[in-house]
N, C-alpha and C. Protein backbone atom coordinates (compact mmCIF):
# COMPACT_ATOMS: atom_id res chain seq x y z
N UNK A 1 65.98 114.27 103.67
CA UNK A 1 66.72 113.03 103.67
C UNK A 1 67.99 113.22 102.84
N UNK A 2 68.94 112.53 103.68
CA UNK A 2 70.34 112.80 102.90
C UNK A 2 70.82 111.96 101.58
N UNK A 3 70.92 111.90 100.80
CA UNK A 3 71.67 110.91 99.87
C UNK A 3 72.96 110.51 99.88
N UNK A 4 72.98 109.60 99.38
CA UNK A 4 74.16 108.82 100.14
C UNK A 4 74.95 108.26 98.41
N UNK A 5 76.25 108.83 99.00
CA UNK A 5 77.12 108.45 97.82
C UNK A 5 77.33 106.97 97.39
N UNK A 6 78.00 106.58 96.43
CA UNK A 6 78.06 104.94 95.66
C UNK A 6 78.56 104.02 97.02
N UNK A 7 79.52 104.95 97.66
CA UNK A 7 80.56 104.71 98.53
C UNK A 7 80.30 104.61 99.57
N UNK A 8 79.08 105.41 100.42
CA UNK A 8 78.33 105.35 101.28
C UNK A 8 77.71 104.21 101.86
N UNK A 9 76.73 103.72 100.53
CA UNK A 9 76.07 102.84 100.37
C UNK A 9 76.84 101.45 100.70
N UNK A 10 78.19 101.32 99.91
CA UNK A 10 78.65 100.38 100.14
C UNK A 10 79.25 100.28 101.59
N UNK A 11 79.69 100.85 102.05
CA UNK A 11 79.76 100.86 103.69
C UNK A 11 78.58 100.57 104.41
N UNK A 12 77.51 101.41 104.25
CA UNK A 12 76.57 101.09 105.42
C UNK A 12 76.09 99.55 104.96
N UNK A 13 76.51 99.05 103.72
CA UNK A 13 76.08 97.51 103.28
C UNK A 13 76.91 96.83 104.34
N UNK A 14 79.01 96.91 103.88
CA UNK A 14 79.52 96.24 104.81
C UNK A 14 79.22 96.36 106.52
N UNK A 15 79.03 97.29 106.93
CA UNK A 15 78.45 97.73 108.03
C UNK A 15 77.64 96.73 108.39
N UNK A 16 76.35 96.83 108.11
CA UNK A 16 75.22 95.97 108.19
C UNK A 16 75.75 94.86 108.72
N UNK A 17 76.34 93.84 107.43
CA UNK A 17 76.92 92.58 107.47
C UNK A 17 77.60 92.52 108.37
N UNK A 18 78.50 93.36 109.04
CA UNK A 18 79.37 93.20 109.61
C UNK A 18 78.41 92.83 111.03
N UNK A 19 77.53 94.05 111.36
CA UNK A 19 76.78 93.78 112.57
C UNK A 19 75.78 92.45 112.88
N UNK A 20 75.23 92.18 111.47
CA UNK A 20 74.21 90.65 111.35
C UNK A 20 75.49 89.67 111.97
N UNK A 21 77.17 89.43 111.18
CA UNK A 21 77.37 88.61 112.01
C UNK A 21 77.88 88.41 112.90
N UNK A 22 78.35 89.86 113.71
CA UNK A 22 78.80 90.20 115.39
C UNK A 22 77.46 89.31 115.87
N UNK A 23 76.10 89.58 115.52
CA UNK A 23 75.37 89.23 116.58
C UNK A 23 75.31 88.02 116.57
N UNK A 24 75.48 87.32 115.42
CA UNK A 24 75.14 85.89 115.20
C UNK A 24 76.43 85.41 115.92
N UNK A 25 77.49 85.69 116.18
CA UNK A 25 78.63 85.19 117.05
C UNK A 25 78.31 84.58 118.46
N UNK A 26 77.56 86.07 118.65
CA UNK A 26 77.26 86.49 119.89
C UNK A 26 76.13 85.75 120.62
N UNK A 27 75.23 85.46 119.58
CA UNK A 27 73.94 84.41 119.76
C UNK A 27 74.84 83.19 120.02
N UNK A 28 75.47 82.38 119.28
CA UNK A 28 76.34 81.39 119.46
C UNK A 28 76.74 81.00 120.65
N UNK A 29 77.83 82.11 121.21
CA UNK A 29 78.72 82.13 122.56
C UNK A 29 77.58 81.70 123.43
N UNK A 30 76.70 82.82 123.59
CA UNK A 30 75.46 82.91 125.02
C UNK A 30 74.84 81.21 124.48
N UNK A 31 74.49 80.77 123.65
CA UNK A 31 74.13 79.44 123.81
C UNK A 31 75.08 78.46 123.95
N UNK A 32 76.18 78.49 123.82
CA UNK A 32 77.42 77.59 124.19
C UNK A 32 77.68 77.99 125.67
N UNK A 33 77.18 79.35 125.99
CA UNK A 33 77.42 79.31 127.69
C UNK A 33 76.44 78.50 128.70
N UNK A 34 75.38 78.88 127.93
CA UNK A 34 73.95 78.18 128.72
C UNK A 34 74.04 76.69 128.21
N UNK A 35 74.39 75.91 127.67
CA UNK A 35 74.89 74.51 127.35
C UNK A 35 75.80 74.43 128.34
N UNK A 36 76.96 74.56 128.49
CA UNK A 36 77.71 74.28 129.34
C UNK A 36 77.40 74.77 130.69
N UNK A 37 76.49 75.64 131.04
CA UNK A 37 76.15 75.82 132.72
C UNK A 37 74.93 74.55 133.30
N UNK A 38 74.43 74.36 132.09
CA UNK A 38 73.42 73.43 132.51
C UNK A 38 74.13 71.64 132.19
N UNK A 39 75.36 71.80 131.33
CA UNK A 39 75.77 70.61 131.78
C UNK A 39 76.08 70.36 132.97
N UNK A 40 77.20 71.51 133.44
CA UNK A 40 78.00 71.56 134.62
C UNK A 40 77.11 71.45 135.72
N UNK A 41 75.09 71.80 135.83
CA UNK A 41 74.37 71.44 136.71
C UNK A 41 73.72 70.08 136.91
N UNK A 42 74.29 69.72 135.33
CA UNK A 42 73.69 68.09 135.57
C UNK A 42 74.61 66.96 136.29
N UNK A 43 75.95 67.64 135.91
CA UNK A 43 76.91 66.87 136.35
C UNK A 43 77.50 67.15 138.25
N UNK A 44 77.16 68.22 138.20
CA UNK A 44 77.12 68.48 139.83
C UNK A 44 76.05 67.33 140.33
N UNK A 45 74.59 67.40 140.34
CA UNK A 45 73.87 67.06 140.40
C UNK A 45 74.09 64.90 140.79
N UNK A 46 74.75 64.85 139.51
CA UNK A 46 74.81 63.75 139.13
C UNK A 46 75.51 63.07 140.66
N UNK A 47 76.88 63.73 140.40
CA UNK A 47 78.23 63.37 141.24
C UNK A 47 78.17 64.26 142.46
N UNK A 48 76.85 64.65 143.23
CA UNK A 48 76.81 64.78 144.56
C UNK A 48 78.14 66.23 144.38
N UNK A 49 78.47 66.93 143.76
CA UNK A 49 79.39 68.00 143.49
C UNK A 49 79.17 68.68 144.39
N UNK A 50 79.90 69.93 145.28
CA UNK A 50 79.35 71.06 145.62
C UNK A 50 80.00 71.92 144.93
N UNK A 51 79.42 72.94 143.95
CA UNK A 51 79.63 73.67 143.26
C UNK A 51 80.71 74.66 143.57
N UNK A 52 80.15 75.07 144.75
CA UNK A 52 80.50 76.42 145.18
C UNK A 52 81.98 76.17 146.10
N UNK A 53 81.97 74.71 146.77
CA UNK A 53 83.65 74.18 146.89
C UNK A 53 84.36 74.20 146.02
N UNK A 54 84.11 73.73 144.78
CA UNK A 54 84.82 73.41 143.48
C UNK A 54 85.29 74.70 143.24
N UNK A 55 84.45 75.58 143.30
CA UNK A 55 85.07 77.32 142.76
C UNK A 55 86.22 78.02 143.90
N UNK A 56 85.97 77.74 145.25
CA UNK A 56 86.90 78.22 145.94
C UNK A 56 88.35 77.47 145.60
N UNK A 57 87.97 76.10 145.33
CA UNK A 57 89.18 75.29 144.99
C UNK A 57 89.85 75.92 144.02
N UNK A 58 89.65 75.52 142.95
CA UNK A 58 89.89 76.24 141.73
C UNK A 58 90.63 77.80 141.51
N UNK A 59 89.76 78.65 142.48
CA UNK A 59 90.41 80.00 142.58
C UNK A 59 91.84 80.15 143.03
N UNK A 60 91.71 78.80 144.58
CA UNK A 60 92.96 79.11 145.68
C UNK A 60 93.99 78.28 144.43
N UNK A 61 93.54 77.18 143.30
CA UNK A 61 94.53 77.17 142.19
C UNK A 61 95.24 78.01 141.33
N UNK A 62 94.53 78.83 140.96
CA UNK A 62 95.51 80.04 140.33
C UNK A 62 96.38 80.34 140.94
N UNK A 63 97.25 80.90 139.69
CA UNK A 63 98.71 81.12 140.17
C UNK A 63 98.78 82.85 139.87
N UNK A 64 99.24 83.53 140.42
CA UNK A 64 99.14 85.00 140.76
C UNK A 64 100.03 85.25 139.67
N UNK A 65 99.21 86.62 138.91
CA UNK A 65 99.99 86.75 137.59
C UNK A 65 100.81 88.19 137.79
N UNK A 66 102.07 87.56 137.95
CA UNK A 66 103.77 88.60 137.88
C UNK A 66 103.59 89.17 137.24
């Protein structure tokens, strides 16, 4: 086993931290996505929506990027 300098240590610490709160970001986003897909199914739902019109719409909206 290798030993690890003062300096080492303190890196693989920031390291660590750094990765605990990439994931915790990341946990965040994916539940702010799944919130908003299951609103957007309640609200389809609600208002007779067709989803999958709304997306072609939407697409033929974009404006082509120069």
């Amino acid at each position: 086993m290798k030993t690890k300098t003062p300096e080492e240590q303190d890196e693989c610490k920031r390291l660590r931290q750094e990765l605990k709160a990439a994931r915790r970001e990341l946990a965040e986003e994916v539940l702010d996505h799944r919130i908003d897909q299951a609103l957007l199914e309640i609200l389809t739902e609600e208002y007779h929506i067709d989803i999958e019109a709304l997306k072609k719409k939407a697409a033929g909206m974009r404006s082509p990027i120069a």
